[in-house]
PDB file of N, CA and C in Angstrom:
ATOM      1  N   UNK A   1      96.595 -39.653  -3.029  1.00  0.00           N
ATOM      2  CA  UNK A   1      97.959 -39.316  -2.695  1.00  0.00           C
ATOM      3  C   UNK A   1      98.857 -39.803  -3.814  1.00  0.00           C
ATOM      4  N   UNK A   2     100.049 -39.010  -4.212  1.00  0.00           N
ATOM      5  CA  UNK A   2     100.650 -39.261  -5.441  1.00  0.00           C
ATOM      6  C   UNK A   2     101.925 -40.133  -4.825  1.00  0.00           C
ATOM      7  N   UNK A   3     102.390 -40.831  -5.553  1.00  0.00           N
ATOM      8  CA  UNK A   3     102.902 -42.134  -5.523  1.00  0.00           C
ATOM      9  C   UNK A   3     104.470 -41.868  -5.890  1.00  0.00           C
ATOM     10  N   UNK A   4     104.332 -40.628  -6.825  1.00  0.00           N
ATOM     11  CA  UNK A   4     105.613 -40.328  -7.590  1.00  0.00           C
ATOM     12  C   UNK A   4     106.322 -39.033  -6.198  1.00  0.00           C
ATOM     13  N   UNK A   5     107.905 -39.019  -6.495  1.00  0.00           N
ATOM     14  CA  UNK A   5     108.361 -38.462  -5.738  1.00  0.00           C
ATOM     15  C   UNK A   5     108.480 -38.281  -4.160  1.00  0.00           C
ATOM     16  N   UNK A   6     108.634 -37.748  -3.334  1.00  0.00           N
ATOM     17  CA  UNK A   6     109.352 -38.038  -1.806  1.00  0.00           C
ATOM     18  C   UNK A   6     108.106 -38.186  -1.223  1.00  0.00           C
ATOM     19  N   UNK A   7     107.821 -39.910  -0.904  1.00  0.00           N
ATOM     20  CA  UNK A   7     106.829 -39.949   0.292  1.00  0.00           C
ATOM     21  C   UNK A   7     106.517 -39.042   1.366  1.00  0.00           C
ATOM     22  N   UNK A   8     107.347 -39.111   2.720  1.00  0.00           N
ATOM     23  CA  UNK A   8     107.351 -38.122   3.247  1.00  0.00           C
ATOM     24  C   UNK A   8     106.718 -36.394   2.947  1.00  0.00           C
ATOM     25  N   UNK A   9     107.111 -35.868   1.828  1.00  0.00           N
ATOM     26  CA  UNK A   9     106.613 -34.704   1.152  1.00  0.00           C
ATOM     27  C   UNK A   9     104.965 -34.917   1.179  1.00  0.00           C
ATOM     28  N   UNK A  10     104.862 -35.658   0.212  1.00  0.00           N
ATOM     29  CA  UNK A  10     103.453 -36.147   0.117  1.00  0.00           C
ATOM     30  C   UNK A  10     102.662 -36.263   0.847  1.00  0.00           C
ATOM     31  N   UNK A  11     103.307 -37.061   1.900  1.00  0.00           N
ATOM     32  CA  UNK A  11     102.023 -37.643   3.048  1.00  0.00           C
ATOM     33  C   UNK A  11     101.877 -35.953   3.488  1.00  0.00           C
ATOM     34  N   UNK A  12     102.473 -35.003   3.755  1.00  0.00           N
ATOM     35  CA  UNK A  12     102.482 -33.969   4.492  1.00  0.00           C
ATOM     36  C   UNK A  12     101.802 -32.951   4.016  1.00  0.00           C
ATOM     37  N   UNK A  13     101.908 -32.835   2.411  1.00  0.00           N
ATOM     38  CA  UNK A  13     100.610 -32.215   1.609  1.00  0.00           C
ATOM     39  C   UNK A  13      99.733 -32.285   1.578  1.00  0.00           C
ATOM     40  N   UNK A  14      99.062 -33.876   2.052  1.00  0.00           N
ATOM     41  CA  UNK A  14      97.810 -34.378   2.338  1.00  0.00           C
ATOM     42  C   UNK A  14      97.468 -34.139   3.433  1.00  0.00           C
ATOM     43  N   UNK A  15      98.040 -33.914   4.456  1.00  0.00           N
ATOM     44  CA  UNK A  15      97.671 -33.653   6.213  1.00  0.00           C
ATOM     45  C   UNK A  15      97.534 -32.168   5.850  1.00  0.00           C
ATOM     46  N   UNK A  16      98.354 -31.293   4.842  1.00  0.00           N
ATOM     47  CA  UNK A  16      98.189 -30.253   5.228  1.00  0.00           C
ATOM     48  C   UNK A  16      96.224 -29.754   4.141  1.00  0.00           C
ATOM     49  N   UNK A  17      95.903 -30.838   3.942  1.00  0.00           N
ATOM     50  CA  UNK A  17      94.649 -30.399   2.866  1.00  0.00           C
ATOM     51  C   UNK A  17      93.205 -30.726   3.981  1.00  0.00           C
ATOM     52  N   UNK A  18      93.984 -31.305   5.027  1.00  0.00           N
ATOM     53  CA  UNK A  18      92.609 -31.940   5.849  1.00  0.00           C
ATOM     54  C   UNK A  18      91.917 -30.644   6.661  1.00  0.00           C
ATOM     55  N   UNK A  19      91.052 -30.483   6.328  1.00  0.00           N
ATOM     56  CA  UNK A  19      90.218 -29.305   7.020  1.00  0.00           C
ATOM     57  C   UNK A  19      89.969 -29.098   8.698  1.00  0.00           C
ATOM     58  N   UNK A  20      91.110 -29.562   9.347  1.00  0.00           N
ATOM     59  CA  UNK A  20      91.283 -29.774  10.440  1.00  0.00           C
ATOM     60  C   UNK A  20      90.882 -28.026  11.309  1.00  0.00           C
ATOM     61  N   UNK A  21      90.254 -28.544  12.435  1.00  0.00           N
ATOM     62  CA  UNK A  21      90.489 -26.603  12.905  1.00  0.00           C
ATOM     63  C   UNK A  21      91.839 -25.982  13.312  1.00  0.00           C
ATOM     64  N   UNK A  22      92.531 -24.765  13.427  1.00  0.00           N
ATOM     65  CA  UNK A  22      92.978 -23.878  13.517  1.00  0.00           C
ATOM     66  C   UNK A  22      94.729 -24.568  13.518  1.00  0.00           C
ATOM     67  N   UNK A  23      94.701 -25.676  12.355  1.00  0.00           N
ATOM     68  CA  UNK A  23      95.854 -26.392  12.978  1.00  0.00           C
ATOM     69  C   UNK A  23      97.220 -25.336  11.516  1.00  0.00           C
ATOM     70  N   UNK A  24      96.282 -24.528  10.852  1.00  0.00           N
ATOM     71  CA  UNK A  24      97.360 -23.512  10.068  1.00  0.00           C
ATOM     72  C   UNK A  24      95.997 -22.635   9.452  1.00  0.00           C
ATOM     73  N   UNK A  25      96.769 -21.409   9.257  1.00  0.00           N
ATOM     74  CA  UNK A  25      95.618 -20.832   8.195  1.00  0.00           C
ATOM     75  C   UNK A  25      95.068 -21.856   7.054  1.00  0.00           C
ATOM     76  N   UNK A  26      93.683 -21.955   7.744  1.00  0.00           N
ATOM     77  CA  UNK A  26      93.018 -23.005   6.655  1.00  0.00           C
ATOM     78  C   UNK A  26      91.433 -22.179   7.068  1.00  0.00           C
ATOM     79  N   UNK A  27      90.653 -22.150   5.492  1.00  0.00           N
ATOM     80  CA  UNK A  27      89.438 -21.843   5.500  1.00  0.00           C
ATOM     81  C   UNK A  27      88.929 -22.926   4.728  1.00  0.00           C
ATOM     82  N   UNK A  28      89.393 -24.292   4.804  1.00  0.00           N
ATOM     83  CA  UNK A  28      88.951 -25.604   4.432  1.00  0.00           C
ATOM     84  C   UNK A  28      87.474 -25.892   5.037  1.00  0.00           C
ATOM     85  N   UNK A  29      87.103 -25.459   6.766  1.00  0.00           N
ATOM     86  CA  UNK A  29      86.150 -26.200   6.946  1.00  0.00           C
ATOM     87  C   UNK A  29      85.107 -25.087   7.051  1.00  0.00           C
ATOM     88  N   UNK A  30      85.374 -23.978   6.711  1.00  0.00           N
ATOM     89  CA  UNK A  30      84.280 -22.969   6.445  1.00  0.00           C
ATOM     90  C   UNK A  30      83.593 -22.887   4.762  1.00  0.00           C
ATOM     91  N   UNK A  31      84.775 -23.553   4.060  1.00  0.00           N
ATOM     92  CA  UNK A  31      84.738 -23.184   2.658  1.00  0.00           C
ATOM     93  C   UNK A  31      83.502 -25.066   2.517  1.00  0.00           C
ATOM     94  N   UNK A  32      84.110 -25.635   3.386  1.00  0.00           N
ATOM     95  CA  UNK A  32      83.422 -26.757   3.287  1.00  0.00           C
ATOM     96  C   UNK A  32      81.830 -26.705   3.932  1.00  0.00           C
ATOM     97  N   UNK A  33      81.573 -26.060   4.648  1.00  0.00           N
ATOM     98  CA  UNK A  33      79.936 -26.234   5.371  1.00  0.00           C
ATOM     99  C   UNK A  33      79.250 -25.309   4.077  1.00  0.00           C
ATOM    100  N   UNK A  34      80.034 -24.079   3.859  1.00  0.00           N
ATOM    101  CA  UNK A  34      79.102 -23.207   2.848  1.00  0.00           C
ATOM    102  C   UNK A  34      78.829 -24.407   1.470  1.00  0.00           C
ATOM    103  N   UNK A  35      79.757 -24.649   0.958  1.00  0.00           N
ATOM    104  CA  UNK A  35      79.222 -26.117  -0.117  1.00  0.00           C
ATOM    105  C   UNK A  35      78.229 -26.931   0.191  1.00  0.00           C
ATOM    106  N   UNK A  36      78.427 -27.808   1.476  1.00  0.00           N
ATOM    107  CA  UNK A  36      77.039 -28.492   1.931  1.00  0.00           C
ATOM    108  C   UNK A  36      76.183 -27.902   2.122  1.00  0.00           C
ATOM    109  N   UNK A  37      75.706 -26.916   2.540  1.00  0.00           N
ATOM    110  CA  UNK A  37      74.902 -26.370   2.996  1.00  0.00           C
ATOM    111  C   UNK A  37      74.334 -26.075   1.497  1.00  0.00           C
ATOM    112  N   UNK A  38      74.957 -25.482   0.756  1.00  0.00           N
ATOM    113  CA  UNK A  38      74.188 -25.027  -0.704  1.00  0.00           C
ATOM    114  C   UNK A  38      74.191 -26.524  -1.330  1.00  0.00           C
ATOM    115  N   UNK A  39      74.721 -27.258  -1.609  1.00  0.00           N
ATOM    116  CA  UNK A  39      74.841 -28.570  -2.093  1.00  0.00           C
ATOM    117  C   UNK A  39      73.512 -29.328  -1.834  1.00  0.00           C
ATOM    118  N   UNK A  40      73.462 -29.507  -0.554  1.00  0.00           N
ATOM    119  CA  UNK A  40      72.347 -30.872   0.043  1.00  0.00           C
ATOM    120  C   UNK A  40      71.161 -29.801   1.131  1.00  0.00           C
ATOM    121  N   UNK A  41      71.082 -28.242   0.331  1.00  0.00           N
ATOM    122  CA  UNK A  41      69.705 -27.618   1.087  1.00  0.00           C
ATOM    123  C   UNK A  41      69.956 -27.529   2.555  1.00  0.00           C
ATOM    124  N   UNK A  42      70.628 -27.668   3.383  1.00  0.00           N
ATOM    125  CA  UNK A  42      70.816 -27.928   4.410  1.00  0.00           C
ATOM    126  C   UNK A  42      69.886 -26.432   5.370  1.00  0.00           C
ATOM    127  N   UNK A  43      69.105 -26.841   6.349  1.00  0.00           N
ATOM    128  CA  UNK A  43      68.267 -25.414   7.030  1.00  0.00           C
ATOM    129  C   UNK A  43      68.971 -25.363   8.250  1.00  0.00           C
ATOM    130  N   UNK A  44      69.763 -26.161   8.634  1.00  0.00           N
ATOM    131  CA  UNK A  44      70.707 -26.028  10.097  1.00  0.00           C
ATOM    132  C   UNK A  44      71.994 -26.650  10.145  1.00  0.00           C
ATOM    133  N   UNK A  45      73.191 -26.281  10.536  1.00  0.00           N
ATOM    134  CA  UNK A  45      74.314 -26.595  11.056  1.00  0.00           C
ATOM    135  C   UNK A  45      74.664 -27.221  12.659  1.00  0.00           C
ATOM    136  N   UNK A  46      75.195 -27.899  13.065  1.00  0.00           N
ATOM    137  CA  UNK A  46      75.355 -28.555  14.639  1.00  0.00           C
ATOM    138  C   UNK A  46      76.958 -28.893  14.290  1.00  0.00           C
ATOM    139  N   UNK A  47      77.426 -27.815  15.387  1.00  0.00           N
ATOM    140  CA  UNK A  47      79.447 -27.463  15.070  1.00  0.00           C
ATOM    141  C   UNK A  47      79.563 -28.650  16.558  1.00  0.00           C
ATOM    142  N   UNK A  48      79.666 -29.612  16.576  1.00  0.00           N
ATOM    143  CA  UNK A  48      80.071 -30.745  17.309  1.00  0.00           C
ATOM    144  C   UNK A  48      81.825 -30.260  18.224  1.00  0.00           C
ATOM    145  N   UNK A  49      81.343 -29.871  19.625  1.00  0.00           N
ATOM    146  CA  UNK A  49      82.888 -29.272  20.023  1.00  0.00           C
ATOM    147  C   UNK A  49      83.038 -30.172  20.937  1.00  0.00           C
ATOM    148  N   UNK A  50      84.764 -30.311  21.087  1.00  0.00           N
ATOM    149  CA  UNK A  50      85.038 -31.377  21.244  1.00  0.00           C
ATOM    150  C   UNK A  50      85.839 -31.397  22.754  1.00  0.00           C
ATOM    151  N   UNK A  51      84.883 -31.865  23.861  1.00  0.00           N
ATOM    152  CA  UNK A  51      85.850 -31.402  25.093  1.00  0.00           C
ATOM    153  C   UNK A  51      86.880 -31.444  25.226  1.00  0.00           C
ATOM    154  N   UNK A  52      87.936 -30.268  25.828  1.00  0.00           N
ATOM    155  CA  UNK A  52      89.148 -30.453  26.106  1.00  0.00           C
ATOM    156  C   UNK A  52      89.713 -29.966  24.484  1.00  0.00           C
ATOM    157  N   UNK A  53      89.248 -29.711  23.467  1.00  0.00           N
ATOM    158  CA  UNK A  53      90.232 -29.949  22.024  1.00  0.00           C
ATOM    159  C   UNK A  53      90.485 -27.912  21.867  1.00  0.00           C
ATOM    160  N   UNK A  54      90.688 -27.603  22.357  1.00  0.00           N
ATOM    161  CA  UNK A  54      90.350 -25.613  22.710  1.00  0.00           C
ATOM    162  C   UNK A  54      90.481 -25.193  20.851  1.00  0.00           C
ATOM    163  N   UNK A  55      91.454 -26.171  19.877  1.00  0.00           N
ATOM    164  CA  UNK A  55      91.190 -25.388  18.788  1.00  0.00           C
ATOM    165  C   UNK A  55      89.983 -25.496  18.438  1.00  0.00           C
ATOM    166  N   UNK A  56      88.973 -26.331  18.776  1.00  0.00           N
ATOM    167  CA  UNK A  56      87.824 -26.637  17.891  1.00  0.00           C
ATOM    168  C   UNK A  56      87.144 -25.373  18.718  1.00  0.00           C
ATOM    169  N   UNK A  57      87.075 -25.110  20.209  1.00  0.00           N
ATOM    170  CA  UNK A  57      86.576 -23.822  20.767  1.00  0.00           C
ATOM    171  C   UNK A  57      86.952 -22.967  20.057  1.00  0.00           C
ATOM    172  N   UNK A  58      88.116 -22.330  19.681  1.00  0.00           N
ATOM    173  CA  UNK A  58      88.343 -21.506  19.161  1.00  0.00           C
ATOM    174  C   UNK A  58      87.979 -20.868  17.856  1.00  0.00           C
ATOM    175  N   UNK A  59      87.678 -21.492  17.053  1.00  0.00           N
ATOM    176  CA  UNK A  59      87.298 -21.888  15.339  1.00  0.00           C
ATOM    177  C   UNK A  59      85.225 -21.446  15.540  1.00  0.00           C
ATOM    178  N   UNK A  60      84.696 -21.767  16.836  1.00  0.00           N
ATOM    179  CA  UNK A  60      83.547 -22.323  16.552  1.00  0.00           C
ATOM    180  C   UNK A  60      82.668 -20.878  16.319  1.00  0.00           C
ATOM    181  N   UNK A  61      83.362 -19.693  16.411  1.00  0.00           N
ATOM    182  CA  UNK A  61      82.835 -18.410  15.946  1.00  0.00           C
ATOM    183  C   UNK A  61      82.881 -18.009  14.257  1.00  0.00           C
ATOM    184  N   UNK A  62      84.073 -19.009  14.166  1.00  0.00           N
ATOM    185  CA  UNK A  62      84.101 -19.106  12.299  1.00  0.00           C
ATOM    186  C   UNK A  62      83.542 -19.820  11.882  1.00  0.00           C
ATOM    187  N   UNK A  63      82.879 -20.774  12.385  1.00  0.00           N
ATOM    188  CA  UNK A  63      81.629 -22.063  11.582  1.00  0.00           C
ATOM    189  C   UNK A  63      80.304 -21.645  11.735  1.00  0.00           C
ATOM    190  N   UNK A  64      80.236 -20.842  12.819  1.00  0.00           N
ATOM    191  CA  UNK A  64      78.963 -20.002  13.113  1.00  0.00           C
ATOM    192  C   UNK A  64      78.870 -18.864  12.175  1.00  0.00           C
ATOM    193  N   UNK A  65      79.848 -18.423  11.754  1.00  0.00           N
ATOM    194  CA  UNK A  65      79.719 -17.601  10.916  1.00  0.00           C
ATOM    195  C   UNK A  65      79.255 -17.732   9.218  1.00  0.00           C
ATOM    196  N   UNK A  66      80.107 -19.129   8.865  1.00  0.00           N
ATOM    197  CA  UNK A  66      80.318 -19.307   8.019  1.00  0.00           C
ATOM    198  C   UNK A  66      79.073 -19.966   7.609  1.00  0.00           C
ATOM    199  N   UNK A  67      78.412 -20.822   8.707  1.00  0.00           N
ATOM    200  CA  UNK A  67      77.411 -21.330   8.544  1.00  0.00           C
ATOM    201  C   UNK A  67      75.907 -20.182   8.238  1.00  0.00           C
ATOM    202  N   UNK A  68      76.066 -19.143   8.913  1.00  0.00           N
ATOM    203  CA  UNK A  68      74.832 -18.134   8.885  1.00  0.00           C
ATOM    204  C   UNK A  68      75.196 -17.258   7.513  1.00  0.00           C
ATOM    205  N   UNK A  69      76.150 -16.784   6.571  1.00  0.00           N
ATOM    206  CA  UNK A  69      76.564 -17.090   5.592  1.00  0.00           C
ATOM    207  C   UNK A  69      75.736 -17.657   4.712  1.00  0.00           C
ATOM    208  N   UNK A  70      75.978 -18.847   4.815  1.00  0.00           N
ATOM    209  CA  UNK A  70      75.587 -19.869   3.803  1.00  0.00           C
ATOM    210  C   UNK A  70      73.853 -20.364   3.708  1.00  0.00           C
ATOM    211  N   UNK A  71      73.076 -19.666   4.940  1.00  0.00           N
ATOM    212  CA  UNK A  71      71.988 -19.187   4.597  1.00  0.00           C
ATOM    213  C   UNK A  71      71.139 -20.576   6.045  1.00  0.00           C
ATOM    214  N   UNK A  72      71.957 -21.178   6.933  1.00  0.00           N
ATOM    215  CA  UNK A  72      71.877 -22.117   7.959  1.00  0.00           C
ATOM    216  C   UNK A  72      71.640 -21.616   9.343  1.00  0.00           C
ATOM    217  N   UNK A  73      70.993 -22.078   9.814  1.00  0.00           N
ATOM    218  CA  UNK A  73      70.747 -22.030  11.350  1.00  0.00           C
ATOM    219  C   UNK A  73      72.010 -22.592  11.822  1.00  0.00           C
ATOM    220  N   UNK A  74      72.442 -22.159  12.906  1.00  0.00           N
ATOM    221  CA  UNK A  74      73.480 -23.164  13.789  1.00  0.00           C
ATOM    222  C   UNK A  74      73.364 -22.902  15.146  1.00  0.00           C
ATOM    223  N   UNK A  75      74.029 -24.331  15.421  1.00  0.00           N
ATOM    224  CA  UNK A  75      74.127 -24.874  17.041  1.00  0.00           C
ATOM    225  C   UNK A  75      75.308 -25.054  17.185  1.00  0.00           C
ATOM    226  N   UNK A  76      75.715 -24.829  18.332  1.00  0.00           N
ATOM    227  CA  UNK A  76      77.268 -25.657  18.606  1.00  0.00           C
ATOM    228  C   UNK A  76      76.963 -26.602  20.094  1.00  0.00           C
ATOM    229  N   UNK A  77      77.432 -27.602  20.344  1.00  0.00           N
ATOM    230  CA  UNK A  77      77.407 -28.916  21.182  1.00  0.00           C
ATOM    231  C   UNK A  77      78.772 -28.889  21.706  1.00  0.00           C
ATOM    232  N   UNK A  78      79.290 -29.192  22.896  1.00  0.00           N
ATOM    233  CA  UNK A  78      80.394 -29.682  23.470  1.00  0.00           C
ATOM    234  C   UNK A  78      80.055 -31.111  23.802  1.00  0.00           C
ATOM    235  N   UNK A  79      80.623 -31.556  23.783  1.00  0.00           N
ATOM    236  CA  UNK A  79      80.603 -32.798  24.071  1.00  0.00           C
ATOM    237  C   UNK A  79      81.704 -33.500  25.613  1.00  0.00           C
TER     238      UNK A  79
END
């Protein structure tokens, strides 16, 4: 996080980089499993959903996707 210019600003650029699900158009955490997955060989994905959190329900057809994509088996879990 940069140090120079309006805190506030900043901190908010950084929240807006977190690959959070469906919290703005972000393809952060799809763009992120296809990397691991090619990165560290990965042969399966497990999309960890999070009771009660409905964006992570919502998203979990785009990690499934993104994950079979990237050449991965996937699971999804509620928890």
């Amino acid at each position: 996080m940069s140090t120079q210019g309006d805190l506030i600003e900043n901190i908010a650029k950084r929240y807006l980089k977190i690959p959070y699900s469906v919290m703005h158009k972000n393809d952060a955490r799809s763009d992120a499993i296809k990397k691991f997955v090619d990165e560290y060989k990965v042969d399966g994905a497990i999309d960890i959903v999070l009771s009660g959190c409905h964006t992570y329900v919502i998203e979990t057809n785009k990690i499934k996707e993104a994950s079979k994509e990237a050449g991965a088996s996937y699971m999804s879990i509620e928890d």
